[in-house]
C-alpha atoms as a PDB file:
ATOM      1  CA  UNK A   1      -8.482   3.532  19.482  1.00  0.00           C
ATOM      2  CA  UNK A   2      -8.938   6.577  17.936  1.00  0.00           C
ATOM      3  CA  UNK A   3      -7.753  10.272  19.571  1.00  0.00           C
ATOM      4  CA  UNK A   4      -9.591  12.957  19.624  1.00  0.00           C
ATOM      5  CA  UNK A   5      -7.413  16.296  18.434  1.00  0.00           C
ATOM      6  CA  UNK A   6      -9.104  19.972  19.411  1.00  0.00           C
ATOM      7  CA  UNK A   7      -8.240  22.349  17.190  1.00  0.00           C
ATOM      8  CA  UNK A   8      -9.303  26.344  16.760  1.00  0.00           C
ATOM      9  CA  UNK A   9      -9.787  27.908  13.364  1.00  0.00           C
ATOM     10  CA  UNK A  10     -10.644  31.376  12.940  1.00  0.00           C
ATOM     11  CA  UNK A  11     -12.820  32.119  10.159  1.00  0.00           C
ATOM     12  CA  UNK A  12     -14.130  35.251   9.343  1.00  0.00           C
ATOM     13  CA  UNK A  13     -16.037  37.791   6.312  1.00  0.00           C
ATOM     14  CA  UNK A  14     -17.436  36.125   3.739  1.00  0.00           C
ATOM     15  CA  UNK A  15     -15.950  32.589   4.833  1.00  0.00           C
ATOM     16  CA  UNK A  16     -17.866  32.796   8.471  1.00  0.00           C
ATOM     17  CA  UNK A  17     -21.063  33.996   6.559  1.00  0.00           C
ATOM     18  CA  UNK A  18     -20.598  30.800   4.242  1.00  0.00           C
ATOM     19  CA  UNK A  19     -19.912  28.470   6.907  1.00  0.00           C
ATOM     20  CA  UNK A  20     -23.151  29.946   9.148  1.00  0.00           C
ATOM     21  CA  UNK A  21     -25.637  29.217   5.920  1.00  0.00           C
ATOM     22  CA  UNK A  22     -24.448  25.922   5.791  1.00  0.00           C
ATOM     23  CA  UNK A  23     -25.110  25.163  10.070  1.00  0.00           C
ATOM     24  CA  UNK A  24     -28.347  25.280  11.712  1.00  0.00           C
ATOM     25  CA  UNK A  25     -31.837  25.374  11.516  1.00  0.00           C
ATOM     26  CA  UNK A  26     -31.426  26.028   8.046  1.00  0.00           C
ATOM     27  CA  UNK A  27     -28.023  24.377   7.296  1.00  0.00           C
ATOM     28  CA  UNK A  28     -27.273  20.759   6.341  1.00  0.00           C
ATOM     29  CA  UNK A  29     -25.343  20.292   9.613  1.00  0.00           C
ATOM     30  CA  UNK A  30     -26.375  20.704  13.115  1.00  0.00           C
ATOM     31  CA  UNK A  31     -22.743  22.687  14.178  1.00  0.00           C
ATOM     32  CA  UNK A  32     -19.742  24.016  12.919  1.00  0.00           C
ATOM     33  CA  UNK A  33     -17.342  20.177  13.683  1.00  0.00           C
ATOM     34  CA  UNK A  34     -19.962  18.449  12.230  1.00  0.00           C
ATOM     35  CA  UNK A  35     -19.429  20.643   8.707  1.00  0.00           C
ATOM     36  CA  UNK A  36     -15.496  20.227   9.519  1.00  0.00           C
ATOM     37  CA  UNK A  37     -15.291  17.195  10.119  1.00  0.00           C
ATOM     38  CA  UNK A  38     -17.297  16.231   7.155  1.00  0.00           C
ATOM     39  CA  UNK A  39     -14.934  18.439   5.061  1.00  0.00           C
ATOM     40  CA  UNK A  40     -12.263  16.912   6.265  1.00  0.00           C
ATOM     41  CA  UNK A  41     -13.283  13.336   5.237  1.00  0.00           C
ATOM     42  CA  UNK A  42     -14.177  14.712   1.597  1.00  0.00           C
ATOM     43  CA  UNK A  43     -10.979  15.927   1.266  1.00  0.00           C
ATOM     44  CA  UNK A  44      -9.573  12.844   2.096  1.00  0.00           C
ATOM     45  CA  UNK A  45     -11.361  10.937  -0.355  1.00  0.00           C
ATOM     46  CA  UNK A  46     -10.525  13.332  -2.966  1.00  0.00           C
ATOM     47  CA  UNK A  47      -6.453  13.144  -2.236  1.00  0.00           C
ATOM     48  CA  UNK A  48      -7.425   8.658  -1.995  1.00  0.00           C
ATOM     49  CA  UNK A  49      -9.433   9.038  -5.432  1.00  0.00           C
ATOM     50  CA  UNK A  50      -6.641  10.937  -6.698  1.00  0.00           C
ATOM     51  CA  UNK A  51      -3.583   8.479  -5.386  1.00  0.00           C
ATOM     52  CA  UNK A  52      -5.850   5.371  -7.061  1.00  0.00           C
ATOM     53  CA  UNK A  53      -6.632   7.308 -10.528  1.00  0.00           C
ATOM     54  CA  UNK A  54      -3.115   7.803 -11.043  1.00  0.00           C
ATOM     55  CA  UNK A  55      -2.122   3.972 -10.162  1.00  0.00           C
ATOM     56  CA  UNK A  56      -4.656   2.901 -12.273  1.00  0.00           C
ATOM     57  CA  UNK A  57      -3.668   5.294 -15.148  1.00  0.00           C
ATOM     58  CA  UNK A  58       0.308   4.000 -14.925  1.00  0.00           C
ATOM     59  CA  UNK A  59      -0.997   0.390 -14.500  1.00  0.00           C
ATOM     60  CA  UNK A  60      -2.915   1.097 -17.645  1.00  0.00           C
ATOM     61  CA  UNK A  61       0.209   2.789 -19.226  1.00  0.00           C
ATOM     62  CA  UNK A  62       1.852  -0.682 -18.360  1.00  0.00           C
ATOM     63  CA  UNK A  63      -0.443  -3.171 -20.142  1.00  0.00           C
ATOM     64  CA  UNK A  64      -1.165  -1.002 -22.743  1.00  0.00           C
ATOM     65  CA  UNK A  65       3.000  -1.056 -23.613  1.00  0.00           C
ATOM     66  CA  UNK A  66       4.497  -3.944 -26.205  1.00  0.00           C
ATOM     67  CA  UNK A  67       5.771  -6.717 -24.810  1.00  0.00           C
ATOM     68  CA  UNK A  68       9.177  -6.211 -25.977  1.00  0.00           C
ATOM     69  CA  UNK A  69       9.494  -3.729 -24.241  1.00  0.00           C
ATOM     70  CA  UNK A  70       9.006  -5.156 -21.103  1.00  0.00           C
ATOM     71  CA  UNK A  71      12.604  -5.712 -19.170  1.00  0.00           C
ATOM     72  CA  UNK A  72      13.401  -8.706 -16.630  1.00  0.00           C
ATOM     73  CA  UNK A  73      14.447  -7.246 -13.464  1.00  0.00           C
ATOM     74  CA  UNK A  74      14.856  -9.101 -10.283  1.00  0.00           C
ATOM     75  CA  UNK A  75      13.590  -8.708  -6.991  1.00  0.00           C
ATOM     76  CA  UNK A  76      17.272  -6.838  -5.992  1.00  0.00           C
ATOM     77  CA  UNK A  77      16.769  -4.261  -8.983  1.00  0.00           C
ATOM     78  CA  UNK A  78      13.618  -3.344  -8.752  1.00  0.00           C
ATOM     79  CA  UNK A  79      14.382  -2.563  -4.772  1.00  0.00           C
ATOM     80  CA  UNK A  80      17.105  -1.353  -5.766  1.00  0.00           C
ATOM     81  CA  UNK A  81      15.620   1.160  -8.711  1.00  0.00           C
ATOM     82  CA  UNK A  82      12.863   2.159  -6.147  1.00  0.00           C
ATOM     83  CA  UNK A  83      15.093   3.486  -3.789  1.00  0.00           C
ATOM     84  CA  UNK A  84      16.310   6.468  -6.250  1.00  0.00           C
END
């Protein structure tokens, strides 16, 4: 189950005049939480697109390396070498 938070952010100037073109009649949302929350939930897809792009760029770093130079570790060191 989700919870619901309630939070209060003061915006004013040029940021309130932003925000108010964007909510409305006129605006793509219908009211100010709506515009927050959606936001919110492009910012977090930005920071999850940004976490997988750089997994897949060291997992491409990886397979793109020779062979040789790939080292046997077991399950103990690579625990262990994760923890520093």
């Amino acid at each position: 189950m989700s919870r619901t938070t309630t939070m209060t952010v003061r915006v004013s100037g040029a940021l309130s005049e932003f925000v108010a073109t964007n909510v409305g009649e006129d605006g793509a949302y219908e009211n100010v939480s709506e515009y927050i929350r959606d936001l919110i939930r492009r910012d977090k897809e930005r920071v999850e697109r940004e976490a997988f792009d750089r997994l897949k760029a060291e997992l491409n770093r990886a397979f793109a390396a020779p062979e040789e130079s790939y080292k046997s570790l077991t399950a103990a060191e690579v625990i262990a070498r994760n923890r520093t």
